[in-house]
N, C-alpha and C. Protein backbone atom coordinates (compact mmCIF):
# COMPACT_ATOMS: atom_id res chain seq x y z
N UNK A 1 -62.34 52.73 -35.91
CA UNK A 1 -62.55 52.31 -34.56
C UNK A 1 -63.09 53.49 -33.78
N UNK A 2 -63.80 53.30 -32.72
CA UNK A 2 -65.04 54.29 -32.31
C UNK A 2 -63.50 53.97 -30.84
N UNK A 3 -63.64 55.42 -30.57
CA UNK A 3 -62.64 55.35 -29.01
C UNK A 3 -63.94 55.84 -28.00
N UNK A 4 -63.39 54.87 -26.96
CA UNK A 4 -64.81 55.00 -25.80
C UNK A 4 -63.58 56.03 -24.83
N UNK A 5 -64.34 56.66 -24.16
CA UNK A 5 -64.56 57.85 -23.19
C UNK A 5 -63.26 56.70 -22.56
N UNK A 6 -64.16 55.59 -21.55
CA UNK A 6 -63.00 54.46 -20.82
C UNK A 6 -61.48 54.77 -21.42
N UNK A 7 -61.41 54.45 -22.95
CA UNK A 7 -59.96 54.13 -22.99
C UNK A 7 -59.45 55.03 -22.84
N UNK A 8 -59.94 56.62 -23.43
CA UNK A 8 -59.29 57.37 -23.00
C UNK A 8 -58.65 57.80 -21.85
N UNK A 9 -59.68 57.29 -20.60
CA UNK A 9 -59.04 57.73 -19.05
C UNK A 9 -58.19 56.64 -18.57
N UNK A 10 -58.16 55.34 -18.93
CA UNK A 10 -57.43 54.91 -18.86
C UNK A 10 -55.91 54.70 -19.12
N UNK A 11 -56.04 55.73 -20.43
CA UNK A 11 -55.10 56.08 -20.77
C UNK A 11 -54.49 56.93 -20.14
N UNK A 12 -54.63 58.22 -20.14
CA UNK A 12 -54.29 58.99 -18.96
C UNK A 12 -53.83 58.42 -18.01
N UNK A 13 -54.65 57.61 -16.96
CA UNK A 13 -54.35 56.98 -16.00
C UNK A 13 -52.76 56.26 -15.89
N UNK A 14 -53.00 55.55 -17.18
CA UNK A 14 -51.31 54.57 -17.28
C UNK A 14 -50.28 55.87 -17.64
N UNK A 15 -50.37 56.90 -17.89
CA UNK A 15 -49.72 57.77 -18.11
C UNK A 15 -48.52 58.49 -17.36
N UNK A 16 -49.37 58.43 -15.95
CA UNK A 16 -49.15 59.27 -14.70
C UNK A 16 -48.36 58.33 -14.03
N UNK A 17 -47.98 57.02 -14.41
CA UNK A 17 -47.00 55.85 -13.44
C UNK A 17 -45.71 56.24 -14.56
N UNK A 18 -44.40 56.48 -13.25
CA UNK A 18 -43.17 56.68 -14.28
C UNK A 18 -42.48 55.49 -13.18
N UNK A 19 -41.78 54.98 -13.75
CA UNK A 19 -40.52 53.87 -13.47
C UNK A 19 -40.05 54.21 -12.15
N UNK A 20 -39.42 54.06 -10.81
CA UNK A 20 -38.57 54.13 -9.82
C UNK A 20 -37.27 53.69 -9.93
N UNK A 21 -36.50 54.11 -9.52
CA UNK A 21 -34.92 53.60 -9.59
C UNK A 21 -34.61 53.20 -8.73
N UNK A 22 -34.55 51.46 -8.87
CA UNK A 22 -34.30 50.85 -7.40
C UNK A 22 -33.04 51.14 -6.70
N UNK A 23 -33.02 51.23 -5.54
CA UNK A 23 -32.48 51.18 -4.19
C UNK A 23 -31.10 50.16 -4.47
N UNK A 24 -29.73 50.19 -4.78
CA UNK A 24 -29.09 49.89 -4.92
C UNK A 24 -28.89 48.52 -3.90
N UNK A 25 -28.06 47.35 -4.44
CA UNK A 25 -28.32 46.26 -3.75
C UNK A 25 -26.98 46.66 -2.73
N UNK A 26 -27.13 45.79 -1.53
CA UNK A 26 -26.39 45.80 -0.39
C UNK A 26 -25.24 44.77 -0.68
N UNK A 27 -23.63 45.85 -0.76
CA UNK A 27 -22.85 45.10 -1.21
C UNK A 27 -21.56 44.81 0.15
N UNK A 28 -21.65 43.58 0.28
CA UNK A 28 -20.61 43.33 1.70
C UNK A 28 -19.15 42.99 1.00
N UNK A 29 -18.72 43.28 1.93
CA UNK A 29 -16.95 42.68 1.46
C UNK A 29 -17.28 41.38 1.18
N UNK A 30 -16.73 41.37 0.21
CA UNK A 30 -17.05 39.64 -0.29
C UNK A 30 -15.72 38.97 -0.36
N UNK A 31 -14.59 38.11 -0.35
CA UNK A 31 -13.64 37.65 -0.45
C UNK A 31 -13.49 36.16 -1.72
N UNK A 32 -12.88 36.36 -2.61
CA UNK A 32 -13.15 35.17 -3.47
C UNK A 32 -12.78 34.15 -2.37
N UNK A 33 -13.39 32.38 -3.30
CA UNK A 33 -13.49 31.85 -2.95
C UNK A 33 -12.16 30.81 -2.70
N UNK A 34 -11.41 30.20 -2.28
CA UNK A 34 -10.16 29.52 -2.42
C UNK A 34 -10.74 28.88 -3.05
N UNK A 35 -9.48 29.08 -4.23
CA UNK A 35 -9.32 28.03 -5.18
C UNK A 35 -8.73 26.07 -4.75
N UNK A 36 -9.87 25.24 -5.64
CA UNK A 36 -9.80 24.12 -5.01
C UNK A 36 -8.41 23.07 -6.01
N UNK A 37 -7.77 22.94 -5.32
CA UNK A 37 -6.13 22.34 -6.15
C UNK A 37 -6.34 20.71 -5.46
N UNK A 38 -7.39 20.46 -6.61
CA UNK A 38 -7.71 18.90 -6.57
C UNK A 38 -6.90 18.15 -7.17
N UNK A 39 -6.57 18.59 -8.44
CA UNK A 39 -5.70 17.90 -9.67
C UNK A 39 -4.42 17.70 -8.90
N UNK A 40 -3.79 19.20 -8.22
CA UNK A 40 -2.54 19.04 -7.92
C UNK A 40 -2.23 18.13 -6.59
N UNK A 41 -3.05 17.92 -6.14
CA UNK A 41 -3.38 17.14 -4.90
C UNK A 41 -3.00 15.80 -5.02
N UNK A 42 -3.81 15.46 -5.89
CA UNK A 42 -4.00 14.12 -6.42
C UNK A 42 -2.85 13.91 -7.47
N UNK A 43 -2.06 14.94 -7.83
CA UNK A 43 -0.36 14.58 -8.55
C UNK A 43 0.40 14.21 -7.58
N UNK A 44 0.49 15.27 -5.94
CA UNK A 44 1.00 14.85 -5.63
C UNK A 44 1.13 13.81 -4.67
N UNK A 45 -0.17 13.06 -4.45
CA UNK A 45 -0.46 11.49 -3.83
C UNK A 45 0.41 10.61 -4.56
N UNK A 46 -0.22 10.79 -6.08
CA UNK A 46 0.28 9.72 -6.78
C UNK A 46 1.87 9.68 -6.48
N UNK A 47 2.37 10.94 -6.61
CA UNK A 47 3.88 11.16 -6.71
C UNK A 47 4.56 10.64 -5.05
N UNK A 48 3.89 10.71 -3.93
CA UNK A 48 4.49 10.37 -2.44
C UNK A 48 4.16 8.60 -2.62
N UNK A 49 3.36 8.29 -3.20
CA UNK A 49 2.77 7.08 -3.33
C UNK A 49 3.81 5.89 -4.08
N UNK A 50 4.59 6.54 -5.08
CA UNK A 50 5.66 6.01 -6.13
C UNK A 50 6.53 5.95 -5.62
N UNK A 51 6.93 7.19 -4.86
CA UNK A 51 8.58 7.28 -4.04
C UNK A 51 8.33 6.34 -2.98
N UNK A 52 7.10 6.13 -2.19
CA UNK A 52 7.12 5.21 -0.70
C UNK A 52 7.15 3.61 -1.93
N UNK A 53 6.57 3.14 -2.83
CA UNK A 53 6.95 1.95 -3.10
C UNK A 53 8.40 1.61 -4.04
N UNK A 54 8.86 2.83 -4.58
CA UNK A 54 10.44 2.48 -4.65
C UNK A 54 11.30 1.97 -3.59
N UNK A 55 11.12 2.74 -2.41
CA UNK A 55 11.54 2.98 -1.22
C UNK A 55 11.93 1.44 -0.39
N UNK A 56 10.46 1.17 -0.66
CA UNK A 56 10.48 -0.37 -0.36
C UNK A 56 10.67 -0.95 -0.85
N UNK A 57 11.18 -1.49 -2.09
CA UNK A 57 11.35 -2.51 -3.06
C UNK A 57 12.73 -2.28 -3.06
N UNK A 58 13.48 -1.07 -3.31
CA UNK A 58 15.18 -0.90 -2.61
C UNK A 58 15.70 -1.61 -1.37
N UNK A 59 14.43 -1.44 -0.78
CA UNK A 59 15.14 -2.50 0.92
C UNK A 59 14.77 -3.48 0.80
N UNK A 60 13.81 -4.03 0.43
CA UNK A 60 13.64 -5.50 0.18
C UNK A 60 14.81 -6.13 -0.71
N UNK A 61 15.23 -5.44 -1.93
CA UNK A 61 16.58 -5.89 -2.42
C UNK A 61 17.44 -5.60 -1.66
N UNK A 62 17.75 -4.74 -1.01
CA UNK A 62 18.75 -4.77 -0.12
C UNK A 62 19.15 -5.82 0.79
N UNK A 63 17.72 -6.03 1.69
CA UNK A 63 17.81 -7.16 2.60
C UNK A 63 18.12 -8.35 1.65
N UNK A 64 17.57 -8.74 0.25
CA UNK A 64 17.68 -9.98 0.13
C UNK A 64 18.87 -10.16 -0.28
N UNK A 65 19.64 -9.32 -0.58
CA UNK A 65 21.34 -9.02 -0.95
C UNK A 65 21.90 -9.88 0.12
N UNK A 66 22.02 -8.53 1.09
CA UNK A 66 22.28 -8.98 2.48
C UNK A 66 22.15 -10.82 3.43
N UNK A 67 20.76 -11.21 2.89
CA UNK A 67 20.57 -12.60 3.59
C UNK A 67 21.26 -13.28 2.57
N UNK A 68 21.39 -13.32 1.24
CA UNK A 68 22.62 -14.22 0.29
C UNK A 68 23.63 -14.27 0.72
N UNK A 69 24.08 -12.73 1.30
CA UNK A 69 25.51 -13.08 1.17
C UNK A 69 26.50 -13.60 2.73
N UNK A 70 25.29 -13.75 3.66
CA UNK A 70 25.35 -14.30 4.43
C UNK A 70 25.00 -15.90 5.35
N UNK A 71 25.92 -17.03 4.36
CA UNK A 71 25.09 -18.70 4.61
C UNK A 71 25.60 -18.81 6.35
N UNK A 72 26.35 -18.06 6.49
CA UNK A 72 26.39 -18.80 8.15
C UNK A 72 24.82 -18.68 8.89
N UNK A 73 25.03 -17.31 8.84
CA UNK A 73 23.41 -16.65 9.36
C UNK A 73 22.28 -17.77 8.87
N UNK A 74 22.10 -17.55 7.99
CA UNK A 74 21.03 -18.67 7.54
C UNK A 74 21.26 -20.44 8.09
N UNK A 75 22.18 -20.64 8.30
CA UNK A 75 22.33 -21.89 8.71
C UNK A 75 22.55 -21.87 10.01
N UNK A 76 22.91 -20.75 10.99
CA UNK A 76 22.37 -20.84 12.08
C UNK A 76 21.22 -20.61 12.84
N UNK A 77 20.15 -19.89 11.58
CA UNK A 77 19.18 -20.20 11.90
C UNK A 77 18.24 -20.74 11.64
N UNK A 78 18.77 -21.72 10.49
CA UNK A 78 17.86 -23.22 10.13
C UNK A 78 18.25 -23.79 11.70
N UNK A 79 19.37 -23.99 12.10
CA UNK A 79 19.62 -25.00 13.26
C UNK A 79 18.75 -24.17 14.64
N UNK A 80 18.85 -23.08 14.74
CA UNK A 80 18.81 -22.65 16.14
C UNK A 80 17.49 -22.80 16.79
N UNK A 81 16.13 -22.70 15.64
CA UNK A 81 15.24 -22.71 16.14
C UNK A 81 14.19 -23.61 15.82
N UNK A 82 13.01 -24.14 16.42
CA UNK A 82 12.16 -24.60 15.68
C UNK A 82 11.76 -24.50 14.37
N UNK A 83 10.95 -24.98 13.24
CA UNK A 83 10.69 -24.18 12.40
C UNK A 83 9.29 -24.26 12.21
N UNK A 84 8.99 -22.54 12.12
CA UNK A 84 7.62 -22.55 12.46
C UNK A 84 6.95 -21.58 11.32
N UNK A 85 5.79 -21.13 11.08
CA UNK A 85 5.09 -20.71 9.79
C UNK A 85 6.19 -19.28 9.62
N UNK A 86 6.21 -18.67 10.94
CA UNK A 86 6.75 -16.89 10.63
C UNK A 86 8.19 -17.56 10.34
N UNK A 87 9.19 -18.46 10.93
CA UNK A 87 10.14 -18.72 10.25
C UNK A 87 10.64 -19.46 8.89
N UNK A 88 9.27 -20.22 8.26
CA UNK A 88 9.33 -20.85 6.96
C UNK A 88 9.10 -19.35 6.41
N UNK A 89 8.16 -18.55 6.46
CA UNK A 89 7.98 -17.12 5.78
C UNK A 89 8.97 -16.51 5.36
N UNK A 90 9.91 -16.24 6.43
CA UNK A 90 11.34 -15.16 6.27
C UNK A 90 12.35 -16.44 5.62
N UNK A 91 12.16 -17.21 5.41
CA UNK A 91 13.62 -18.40 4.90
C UNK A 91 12.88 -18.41 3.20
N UNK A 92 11.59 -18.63 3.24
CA UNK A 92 11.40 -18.24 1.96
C UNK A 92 11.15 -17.17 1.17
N UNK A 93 11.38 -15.94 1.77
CA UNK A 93 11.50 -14.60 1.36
C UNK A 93 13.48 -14.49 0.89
N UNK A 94 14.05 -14.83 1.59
CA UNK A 94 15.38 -14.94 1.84
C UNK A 94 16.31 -16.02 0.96
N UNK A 95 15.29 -17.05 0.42
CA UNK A 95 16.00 -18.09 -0.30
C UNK A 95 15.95 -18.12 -1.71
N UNK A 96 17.09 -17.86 -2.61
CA UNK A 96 17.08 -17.78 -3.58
C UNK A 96 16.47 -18.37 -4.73
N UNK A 97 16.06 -19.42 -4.23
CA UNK A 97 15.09 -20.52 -4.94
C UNK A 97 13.75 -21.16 -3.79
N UNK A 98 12.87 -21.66 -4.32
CA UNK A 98 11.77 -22.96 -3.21
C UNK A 98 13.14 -24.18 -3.38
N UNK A 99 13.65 -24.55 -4.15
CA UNK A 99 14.79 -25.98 -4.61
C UNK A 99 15.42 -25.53 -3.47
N UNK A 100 16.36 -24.75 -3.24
CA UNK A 100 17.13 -24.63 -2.68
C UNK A 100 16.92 -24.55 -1.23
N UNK A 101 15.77 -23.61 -0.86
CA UNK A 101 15.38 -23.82 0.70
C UNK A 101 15.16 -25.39 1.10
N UNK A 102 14.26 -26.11 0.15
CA UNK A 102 13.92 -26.92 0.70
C UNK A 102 15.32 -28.01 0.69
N UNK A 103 16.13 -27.75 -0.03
CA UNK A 103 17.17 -29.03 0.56
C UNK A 103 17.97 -28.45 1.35
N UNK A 104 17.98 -27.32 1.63
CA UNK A 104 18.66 -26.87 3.09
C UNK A 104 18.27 -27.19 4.51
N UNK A 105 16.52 -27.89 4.33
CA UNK A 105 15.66 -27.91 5.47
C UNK A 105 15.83 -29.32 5.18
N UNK A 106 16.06 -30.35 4.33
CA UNK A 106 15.95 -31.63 4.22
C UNK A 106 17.30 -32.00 4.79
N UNK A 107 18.14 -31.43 4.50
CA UNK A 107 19.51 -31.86 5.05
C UNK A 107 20.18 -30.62 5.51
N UNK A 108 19.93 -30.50 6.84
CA UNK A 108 20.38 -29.75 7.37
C UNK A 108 21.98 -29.78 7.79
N UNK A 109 22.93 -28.64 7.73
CA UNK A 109 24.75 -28.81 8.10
C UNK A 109 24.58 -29.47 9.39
N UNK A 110 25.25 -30.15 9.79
CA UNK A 110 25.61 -31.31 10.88
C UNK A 110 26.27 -30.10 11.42
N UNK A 111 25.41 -29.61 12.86
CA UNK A 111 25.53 -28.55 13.61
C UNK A 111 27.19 -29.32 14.99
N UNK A 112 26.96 -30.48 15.12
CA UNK A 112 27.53 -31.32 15.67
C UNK A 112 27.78 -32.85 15.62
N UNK A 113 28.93 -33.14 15.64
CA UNK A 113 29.35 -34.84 15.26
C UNK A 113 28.63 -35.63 16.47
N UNK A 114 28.27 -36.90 16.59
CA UNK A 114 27.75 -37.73 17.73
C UNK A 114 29.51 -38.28 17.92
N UNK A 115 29.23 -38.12 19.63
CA UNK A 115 30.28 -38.44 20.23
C UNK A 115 30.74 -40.20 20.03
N UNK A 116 31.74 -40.38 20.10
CA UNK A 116 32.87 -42.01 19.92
C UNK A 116 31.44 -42.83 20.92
N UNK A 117 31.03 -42.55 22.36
CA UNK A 117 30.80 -43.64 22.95
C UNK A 117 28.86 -43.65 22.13
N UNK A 118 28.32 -42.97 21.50
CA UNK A 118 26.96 -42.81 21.30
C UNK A 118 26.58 -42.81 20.01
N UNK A 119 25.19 -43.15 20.30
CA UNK A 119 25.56 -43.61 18.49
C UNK A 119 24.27 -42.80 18.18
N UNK A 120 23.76 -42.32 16.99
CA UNK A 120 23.34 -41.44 16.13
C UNK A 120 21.87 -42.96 15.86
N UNK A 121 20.81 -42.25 16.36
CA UNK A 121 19.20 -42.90 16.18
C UNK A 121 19.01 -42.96 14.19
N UNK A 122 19.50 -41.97 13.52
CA UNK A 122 18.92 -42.13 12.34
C UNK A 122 20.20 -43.11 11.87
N UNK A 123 21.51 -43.21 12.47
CA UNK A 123 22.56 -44.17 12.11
C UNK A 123 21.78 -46.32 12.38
N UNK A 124 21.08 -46.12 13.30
CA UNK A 124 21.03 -47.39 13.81
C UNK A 124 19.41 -47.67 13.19
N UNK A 125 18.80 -46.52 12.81
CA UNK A 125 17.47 -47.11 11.74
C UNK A 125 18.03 -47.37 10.63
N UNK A 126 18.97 -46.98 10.28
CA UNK A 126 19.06 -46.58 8.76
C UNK A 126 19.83 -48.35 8.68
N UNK A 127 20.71 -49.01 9.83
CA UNK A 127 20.93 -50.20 9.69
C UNK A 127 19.87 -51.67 9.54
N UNK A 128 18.64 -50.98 10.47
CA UNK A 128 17.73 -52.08 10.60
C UNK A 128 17.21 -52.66 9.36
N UNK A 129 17.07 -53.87 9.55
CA UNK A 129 16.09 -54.66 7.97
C UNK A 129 14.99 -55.13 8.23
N UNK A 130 14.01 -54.41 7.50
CA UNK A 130 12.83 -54.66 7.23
C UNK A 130 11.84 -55.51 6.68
N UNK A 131 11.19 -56.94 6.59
CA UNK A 131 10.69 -57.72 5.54
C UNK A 131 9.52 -57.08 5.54
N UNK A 132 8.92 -56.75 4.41
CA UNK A 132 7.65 -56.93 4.55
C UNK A 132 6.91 -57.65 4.05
């Protein structure tokens, strides 16, 4: 290979460039980052989440303890009030059976006797005769 005059000065040329040592980077207080406690987060949802529906299912047995073992209550308030959707709701939350509510509401305790001089409307249908 024939060397031209060129490569030689070129050579030279690349010769005379030496490397720089960069300028160190700019380092700030840096603070790690908080750690993100997703998992444990979400254990302990699940875990407040279990105890609030024990919680409730204890008082709901409780209460329904409670309305058993009390027939006056319940039969004074089949009698006392109308009966209306929010009170069919709580009588059938409260009644140990659908059988059983409903013949408590079909025949309700005779809250009071009809007096000697008056006579009882379902007493004097229940006499009438019907042809058809």
């Amino acid at each position: 290979m024939l060397d031209h005059p060129d490569d030689e000065r070129f050579e030279a040329y690349l010769k005379q460039f030496r490397p720089l040592v960069p300028d160190l980077l700019p380092v700030h207080q840096t603070q790690p980052a908080p750690r993100r406690h997703f998992g444990r987060t979400i254990r302990l949802a699940g875990w407040v989440a279990a105890m609030v529906m024990l919680a409730v299912a204890g008082l709901r047995m409780l209460n329904h303890q409670r309305a058993e073992s009390s027939p006056a209550a319940k039969a004074e308030l089949l009698a006392s009030t109308p009966l209306t959707v929010q009170r069919a709701n709580v009588l059938l939350a409260t009644a140990p059976s659908y059988k059983a509510l409903m013949n408590e509401l079909t025949f309700p305790p005779q809250s009071s006797p009809v007096p000697k001089n008056k006579q009882s409307a379902l007493a004097v249908l229940s006499k009438e005769k019907i042809k058809l």
